[in-house]
Protein backbone atom coordinates (compact mmCIF):
# COMPACT_ATOMS: atom_id res chain seq x y z
CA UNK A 1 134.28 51.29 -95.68
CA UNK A 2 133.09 48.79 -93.44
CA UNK A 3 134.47 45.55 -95.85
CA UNK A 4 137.95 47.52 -95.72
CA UNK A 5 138.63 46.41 -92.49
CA UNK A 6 138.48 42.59 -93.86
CA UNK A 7 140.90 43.57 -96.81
CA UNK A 8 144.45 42.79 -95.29
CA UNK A 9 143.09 39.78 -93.73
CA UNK A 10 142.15 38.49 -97.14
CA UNK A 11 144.96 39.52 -98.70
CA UNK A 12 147.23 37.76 -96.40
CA UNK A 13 145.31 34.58 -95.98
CA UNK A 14 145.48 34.90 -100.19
CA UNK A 15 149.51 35.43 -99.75
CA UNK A 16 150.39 33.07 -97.01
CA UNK A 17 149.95 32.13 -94.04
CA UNK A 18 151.55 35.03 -91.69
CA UNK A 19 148.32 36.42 -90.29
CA UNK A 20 149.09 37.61 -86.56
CA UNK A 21 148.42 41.10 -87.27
CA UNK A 22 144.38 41.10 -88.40
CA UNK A 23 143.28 40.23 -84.68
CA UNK A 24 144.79 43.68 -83.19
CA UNK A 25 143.19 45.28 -86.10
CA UNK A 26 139.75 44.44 -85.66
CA UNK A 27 137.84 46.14 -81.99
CA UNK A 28 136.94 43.58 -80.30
CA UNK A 29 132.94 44.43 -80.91
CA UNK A 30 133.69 42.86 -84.52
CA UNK A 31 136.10 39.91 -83.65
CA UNK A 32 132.86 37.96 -82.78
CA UNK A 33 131.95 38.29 -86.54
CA UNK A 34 135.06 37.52 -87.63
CA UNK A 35 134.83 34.55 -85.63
CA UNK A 36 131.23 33.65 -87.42
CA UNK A 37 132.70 34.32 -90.66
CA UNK A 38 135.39 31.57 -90.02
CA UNK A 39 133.49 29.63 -88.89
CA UNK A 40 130.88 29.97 -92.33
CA UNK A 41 133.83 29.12 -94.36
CA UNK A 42 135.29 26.10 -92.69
CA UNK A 43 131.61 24.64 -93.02
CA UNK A 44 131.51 25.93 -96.76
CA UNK A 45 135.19 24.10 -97.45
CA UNK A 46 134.05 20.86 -96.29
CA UNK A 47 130.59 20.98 -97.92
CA UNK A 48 133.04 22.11 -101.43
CA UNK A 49 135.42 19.07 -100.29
CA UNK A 50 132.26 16.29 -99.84
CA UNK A 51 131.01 17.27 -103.23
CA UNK A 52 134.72 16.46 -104.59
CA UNK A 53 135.41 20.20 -105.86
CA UNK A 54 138.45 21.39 -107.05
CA UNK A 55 139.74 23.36 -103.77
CA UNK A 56 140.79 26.60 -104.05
CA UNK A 57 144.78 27.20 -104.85
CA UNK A 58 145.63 23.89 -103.95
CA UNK A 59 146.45 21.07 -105.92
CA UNK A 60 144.43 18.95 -103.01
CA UNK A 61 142.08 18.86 -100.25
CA UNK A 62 144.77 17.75 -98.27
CA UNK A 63 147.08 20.55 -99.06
CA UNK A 64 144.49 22.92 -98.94
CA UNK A 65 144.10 22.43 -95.27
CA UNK A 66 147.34 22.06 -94.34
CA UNK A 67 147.90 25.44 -95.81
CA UNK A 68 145.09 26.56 -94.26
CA UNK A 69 145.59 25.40 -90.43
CA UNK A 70 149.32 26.79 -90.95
CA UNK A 71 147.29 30.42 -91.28
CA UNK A 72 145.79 29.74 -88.43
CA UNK A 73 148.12 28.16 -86.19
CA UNK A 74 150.60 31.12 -86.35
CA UNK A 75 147.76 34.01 -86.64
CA UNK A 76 147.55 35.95 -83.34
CA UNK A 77 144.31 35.36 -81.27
CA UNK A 78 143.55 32.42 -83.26
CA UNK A 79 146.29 29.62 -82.87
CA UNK A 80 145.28 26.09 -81.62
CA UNK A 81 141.83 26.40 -80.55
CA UNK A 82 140.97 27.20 -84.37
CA UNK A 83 143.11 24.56 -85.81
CA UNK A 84 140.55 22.05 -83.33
CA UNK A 85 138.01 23.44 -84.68
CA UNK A 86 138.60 22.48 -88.44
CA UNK A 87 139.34 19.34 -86.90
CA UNK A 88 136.46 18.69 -85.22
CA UNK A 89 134.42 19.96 -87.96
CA UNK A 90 136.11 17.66 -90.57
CA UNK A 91 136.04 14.92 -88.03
CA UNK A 92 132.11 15.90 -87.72
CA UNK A 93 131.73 15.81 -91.56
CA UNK A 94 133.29 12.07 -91.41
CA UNK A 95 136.39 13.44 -93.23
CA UNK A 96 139.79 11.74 -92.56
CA UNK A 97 142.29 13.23 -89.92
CA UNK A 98 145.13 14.83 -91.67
CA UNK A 99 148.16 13.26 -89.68
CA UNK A 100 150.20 16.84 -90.13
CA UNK A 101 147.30 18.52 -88.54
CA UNK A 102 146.40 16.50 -85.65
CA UNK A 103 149.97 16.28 -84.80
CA UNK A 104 150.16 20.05 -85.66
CA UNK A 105 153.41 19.57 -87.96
CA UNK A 106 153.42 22.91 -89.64
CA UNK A 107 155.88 24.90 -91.06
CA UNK A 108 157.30 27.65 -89.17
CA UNK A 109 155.72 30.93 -89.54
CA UNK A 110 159.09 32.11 -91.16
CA UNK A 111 158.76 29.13 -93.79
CA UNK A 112 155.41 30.44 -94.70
CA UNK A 113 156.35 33.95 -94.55
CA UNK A 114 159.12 33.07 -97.39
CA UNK A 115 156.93 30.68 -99.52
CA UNK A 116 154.64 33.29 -100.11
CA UNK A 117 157.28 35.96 -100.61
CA UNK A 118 159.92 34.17 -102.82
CA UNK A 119 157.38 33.13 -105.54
CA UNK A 120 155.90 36.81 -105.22
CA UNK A 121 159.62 38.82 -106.11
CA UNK A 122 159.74 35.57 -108.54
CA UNK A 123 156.73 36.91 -110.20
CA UNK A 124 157.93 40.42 -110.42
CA UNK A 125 161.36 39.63 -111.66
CA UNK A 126 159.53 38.04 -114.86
CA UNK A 127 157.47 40.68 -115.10
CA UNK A 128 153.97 39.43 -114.50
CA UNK A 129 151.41 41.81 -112.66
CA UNK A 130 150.54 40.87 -109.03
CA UNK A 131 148.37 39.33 -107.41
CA UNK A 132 145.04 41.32 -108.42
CA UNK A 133 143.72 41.86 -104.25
CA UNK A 134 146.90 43.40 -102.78
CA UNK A 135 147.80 46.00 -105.73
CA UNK A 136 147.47 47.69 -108.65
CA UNK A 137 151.16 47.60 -109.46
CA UNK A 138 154.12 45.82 -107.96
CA UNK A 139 154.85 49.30 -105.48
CA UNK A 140 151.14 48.99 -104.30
CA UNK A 141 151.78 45.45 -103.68
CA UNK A 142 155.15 45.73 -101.45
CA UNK A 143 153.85 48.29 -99.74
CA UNK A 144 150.65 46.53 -98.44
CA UNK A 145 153.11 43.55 -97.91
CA UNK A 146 155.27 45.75 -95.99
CA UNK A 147 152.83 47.24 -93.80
CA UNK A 148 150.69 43.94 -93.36
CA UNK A 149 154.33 42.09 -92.42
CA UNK A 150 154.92 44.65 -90.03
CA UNK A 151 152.03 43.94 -88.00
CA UNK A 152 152.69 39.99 -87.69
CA UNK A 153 154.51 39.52 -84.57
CA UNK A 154 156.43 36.54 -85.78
CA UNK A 155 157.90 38.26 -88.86
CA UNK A 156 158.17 41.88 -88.30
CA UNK A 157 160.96 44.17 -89.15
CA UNK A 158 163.03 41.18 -90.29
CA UNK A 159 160.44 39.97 -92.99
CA UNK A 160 160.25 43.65 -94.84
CA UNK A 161 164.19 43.62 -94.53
CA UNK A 162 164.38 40.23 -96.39
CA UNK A 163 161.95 41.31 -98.85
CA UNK A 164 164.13 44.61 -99.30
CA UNK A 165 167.34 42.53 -99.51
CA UNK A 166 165.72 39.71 -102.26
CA UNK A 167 164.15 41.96 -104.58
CA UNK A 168 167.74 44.22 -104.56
CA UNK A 169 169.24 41.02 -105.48
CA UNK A 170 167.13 40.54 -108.53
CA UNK A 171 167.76 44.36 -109.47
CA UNK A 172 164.56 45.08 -108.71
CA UNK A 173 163.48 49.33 -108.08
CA UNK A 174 163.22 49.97 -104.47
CA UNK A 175 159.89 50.54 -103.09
CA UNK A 176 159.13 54.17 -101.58
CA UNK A 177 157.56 53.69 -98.81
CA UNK A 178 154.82 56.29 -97.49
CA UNK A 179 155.54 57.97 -93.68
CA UNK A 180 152.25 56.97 -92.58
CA UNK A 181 151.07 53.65 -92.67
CA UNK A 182 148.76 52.69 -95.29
CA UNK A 183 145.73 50.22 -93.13
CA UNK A 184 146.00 52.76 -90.14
């Protein structure tokens, strides 16, 4: 029960980078772990990166945290001070600054909302399963989406309704969704 709680934040961060709803999720007695537990990974991405590995769903290291400080930058309770932190950790690695980051030229959190989303309904609409953390079957999936886009302040209401809208425009089934919220 207790690695539940880490489940939507995974799922998201797997999705794209509209994360503002984990941090009013988690009491605040765990947010110091969570906090560790970033802090473990950026320090296991840049070890990965030194040793020249293949990063993970990114074509680049580069990429990979751009993507990645994105998430961050527009999560809730994280923002800024977390994007200088992979900074100063790459910086303390003697990695090279990544111009987009220090400058902090991200994509709006509605950009990243939608290229996670569009290639998602994509995926659907040629009938290949989802992605294997957030459902079972495509209904699962939306609904997590929904909730988990419901609870990120910068999307909201507006994100499910754009979901809604673009799968009805591929003649895609409605999703039901459940009266009571499913990571409550």
């Amino acid at each position: 029960m207790k690695t539940l709680r880490f489940v939507p934040f995974i799922a998201v961060c797997l999705a794209g980078c509209t994360t503002a709803f984990w941090t009013d999720m988690i009491p605040s007695e765990r947010k110091k772990t969570y906090h560790t537990m970033f802090a473990i990974s950026v320090k296991q991405d840049i070890k990965a990166e030194l040793k020249s590995e293949q990063p993970w769903n990114s074509p680049t290291w580069r990429a990979f945290w751009i993507r990645r400080c994105e998430q961050v930058y527009h999560s809730q309770g994280m923002g800024d001070p977390y994007v200088q932190y992979i900074v100063d950790q790459r910086r303390e690695a003697g990695l090279p600054d990544i111009p987009e980051i220090i400058n902090r030229d991200f994509r709006t959190a509605w950009e990243c909302f939608r290229s996670a989303t569009d290639p998602a309904i994509e995926r659907e609409a040629q009938g290949l399963p989802p992605p294997a953390l957030e459902g079972k079957t495509w209904p699962d999936y939306w609904r997590i989406r929904f909730e988990l886009t419901r609870f990120d302040t910068k999307i909201g209401e507006k994100g499910v309704t754009y979901i809604k809208q673009k799968r009805e425009e591929l003649h895609l089934p409605p999703v039901a969704e459940p009266r009571k919220g499913l990571i409550h």
